[in-house]
PDB file of N, CA and C in Angstrom:
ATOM      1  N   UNK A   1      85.899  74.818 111.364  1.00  0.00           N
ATOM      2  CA  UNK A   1      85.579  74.641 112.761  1.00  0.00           C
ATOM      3  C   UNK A   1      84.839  73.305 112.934  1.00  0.00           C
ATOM      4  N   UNK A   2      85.258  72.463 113.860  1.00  0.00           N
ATOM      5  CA  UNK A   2      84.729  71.543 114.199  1.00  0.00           C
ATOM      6  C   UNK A   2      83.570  71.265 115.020  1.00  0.00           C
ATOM      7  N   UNK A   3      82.258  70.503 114.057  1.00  0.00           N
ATOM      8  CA  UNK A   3      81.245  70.631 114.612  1.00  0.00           C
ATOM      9  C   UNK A   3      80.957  70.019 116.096  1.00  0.00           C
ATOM     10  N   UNK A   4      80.201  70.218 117.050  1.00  0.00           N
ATOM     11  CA  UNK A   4      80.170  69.347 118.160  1.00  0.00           C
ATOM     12  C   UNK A   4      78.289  69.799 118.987  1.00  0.00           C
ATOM     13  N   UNK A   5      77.928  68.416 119.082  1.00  0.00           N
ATOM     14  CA  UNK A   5      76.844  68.006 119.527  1.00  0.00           C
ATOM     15  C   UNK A   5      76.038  67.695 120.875  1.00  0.00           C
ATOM     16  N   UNK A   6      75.152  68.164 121.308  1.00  0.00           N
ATOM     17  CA  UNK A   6      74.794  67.243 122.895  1.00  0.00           C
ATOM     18  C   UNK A   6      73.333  66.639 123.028  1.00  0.00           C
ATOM     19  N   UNK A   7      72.960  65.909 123.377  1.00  0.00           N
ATOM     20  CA  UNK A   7      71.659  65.029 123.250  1.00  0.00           C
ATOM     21  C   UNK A   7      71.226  65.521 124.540  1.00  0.00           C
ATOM     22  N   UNK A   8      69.616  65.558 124.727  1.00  0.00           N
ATOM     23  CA  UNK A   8      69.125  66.314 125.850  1.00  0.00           C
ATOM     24  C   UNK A   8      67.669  65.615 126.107  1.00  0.00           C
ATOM     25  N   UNK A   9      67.256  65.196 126.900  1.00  0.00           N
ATOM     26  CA  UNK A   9      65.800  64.637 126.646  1.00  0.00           C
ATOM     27  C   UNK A   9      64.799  65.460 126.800  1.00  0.00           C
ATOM     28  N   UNK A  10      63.608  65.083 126.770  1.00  0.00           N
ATOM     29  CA  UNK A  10      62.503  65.566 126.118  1.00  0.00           C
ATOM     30  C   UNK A  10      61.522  65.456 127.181  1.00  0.00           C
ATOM     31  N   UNK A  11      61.086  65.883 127.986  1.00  0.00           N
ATOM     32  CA  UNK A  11      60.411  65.787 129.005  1.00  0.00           C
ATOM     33  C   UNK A  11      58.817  66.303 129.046  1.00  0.00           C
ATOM     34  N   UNK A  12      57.759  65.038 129.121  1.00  0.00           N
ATOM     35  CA  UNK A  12      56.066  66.042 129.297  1.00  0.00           C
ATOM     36  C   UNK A  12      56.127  66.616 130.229  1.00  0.00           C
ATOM     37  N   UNK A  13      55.389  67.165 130.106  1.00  0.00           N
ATOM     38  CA  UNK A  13      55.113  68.662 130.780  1.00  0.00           C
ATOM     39  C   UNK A  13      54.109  68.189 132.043  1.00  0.00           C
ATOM     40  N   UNK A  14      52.737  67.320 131.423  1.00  0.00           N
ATOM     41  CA  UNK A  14      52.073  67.327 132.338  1.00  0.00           C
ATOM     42  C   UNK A  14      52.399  66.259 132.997  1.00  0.00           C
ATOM     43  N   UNK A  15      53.514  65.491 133.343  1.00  0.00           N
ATOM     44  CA  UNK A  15      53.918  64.261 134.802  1.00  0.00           C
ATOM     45  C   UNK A  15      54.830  64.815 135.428  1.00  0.00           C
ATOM     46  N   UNK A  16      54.600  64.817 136.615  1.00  0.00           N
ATOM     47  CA  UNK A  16      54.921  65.392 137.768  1.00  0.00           C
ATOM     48  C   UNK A  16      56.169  64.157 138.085  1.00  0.00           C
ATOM     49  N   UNK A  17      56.461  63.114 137.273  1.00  0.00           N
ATOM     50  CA  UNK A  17      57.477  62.177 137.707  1.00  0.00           C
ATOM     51  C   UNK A  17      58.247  62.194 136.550  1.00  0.00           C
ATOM     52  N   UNK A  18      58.617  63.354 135.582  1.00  0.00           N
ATOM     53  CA  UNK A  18      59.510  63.813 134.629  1.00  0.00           C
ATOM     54  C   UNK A  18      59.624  62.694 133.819  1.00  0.00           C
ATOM     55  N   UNK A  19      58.603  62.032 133.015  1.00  0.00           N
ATOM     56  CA  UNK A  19      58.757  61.066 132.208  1.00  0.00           C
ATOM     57  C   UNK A  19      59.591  61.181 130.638  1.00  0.00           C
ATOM     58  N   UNK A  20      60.615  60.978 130.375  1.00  0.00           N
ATOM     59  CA  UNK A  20      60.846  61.469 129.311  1.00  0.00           C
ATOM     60  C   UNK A  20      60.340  60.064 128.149  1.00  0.00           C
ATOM     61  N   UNK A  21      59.569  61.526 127.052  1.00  0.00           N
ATOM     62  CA  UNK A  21      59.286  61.141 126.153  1.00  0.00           C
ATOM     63  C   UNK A  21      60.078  61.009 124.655  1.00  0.00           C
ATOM     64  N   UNK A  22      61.402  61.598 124.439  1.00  0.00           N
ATOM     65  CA  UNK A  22      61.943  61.452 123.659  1.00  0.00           C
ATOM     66  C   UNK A  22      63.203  62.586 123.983  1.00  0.00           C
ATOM     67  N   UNK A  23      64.593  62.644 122.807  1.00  0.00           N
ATOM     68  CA  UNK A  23      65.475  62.955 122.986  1.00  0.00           C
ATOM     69  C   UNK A  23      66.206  63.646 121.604  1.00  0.00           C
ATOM     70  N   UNK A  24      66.573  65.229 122.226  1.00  0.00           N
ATOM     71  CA  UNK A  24      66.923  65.671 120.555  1.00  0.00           C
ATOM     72  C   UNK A  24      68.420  66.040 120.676  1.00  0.00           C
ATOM     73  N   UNK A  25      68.903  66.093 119.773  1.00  0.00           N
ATOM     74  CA  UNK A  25      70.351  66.513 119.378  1.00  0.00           C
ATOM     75  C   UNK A  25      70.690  68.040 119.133  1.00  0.00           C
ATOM     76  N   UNK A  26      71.351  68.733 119.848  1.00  0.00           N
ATOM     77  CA  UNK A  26      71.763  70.128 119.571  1.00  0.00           C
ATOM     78  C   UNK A  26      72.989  70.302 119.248  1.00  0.00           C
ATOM     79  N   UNK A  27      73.239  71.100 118.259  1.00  0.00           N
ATOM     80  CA  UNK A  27      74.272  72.088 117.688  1.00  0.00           C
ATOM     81  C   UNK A  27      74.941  72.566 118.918  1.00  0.00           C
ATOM     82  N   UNK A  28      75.866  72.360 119.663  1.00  0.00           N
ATOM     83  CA  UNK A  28      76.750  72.899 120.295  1.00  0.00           C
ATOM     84  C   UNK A  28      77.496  74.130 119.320  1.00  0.00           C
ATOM     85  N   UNK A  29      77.806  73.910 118.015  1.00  0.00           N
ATOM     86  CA  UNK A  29      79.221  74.972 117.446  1.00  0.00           C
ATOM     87  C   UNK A  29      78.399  76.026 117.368  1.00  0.00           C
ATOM     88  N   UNK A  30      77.698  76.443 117.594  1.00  0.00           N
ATOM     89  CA  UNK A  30      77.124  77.931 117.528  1.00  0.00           C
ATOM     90  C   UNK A  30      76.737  78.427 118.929  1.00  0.00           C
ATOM     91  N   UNK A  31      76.612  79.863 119.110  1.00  0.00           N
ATOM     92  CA  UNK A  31      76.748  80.540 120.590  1.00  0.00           C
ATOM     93  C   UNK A  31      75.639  80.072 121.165  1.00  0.00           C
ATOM     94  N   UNK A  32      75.502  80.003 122.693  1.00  0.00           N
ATOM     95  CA  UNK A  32      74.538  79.170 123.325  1.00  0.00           C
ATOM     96  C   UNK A  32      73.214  80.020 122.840  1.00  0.00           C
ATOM     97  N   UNK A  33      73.590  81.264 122.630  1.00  0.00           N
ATOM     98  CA  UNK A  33      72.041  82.294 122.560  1.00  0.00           C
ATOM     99  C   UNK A  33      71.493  81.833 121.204  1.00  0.00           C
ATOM    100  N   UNK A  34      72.244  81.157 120.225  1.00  0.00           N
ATOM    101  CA  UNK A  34      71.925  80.190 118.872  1.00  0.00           C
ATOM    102  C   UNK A  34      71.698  78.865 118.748  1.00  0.00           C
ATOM    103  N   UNK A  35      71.407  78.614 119.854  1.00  0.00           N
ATOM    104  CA  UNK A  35      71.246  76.710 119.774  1.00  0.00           C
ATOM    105  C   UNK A  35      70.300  76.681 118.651  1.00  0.00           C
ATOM    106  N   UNK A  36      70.209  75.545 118.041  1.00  0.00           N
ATOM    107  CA  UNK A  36      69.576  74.889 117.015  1.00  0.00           C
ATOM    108  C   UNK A  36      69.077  73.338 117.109  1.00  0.00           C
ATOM    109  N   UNK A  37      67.635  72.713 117.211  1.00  0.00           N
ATOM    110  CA  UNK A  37      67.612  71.172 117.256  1.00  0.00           C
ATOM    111  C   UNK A  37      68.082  70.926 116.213  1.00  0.00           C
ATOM    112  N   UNK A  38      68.771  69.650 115.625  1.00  0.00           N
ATOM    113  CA  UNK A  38      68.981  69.451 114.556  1.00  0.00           C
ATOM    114  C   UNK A  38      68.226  68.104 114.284  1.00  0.00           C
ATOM    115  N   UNK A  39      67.788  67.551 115.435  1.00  0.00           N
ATOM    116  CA  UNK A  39      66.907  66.042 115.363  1.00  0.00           C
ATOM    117  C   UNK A  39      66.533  65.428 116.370  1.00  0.00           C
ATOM    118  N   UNK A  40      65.612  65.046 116.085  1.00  0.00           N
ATOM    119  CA  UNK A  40      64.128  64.145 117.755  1.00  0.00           C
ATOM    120  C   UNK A  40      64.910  62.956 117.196  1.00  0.00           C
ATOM    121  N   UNK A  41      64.285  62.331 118.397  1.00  0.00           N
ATOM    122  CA  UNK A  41      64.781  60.753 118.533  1.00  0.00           C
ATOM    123  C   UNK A  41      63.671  60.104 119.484  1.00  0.00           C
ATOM    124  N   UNK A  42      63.600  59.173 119.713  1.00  0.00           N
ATOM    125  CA  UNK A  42      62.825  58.220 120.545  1.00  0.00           C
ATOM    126  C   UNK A  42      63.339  57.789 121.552  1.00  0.00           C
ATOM    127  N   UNK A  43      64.247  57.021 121.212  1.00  0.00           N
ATOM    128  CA  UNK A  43      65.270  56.569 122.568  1.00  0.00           C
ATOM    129  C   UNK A  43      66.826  57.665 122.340  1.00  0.00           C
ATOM    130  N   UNK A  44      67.227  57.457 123.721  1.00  0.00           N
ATOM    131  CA  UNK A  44      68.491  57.672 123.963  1.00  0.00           C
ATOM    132  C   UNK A  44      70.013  57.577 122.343  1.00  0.00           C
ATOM    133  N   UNK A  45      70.307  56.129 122.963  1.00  0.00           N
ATOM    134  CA  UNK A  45      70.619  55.784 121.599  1.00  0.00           C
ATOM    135  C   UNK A  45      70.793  55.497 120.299  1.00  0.00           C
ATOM    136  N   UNK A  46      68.947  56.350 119.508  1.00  0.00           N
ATOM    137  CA  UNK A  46      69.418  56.948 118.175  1.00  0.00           C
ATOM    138  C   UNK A  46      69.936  58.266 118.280  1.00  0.00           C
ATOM    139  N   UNK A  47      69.802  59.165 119.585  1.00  0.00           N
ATOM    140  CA  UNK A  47      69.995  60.693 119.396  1.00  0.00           C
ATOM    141  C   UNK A  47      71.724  60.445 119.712  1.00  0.00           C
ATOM    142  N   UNK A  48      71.966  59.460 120.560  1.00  0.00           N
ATOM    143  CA  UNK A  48      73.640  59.434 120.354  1.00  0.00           C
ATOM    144  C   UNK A  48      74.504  59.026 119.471  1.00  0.00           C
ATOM    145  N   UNK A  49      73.740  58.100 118.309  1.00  0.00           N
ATOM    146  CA  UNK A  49      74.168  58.019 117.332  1.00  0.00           C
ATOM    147  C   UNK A  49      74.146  59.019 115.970  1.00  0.00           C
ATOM    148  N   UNK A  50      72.701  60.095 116.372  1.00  0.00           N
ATOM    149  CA  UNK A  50      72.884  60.843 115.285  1.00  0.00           C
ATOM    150  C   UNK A  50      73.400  62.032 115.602  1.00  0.00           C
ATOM    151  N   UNK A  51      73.897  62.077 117.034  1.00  0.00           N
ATOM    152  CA  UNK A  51      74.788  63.254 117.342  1.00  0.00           C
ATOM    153  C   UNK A  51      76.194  63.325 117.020  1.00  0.00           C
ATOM    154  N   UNK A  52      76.631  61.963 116.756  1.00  0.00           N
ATOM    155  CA  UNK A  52      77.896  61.196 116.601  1.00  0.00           C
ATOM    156  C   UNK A  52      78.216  61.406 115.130  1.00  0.00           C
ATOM    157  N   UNK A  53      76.939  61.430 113.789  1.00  0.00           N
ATOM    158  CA  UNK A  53      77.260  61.068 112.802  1.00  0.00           C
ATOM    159  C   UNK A  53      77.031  62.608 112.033  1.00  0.00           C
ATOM    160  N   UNK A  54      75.998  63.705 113.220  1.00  0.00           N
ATOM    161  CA  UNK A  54      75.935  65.327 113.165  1.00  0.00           C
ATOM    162  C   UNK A  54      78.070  65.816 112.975  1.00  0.00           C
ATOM    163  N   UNK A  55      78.240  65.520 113.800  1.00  0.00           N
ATOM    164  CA  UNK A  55      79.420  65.964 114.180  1.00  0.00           C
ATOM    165  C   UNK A  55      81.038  65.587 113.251  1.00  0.00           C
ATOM    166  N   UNK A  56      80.576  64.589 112.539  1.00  0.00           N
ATOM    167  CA  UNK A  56      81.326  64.125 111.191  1.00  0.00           C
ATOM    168  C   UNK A  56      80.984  64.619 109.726  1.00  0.00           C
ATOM    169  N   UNK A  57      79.610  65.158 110.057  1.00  0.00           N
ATOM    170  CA  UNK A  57      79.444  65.606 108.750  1.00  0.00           C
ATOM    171  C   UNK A  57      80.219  67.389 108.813  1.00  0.00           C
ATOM    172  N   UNK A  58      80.153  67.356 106.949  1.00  0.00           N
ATOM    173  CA  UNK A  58      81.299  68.160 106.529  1.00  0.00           C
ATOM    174  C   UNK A  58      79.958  69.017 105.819  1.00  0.00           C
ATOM    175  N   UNK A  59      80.246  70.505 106.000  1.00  0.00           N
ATOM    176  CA  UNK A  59      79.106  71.256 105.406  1.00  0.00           C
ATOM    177  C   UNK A  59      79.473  72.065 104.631  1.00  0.00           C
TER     178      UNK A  59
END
């Protein structure tokens, strides 16, 4: 089964102007009631790159 990934940001809690503070990568191939983080990120574009390189790996 082919793995597949979605990046989601990371939002504090206490700003009322939804500042996001960072961004993690989830396990899509398992049932939504099983999500799993598989990795934080800082910006945007390491979590899309390691969602990209989640989804190629062979387990």
């Amino acid at each position: 089964m082919p793995k597949q990934a979605r990046i989601e940001p990371v939002f504090d809690a206490d700003d009322l102007h939804e500042t996001i503070t960072g961004w993690v990568v989830i396990d899509e191939s398992r049932p939504a009631d099983e999500e799993v983080v598989v990795s934080e990120h800082k910006t945007e574009k390491e979590a899309i790159q390691a969602a990209e390189a989640f989804e190629q790996r062979e387990d």
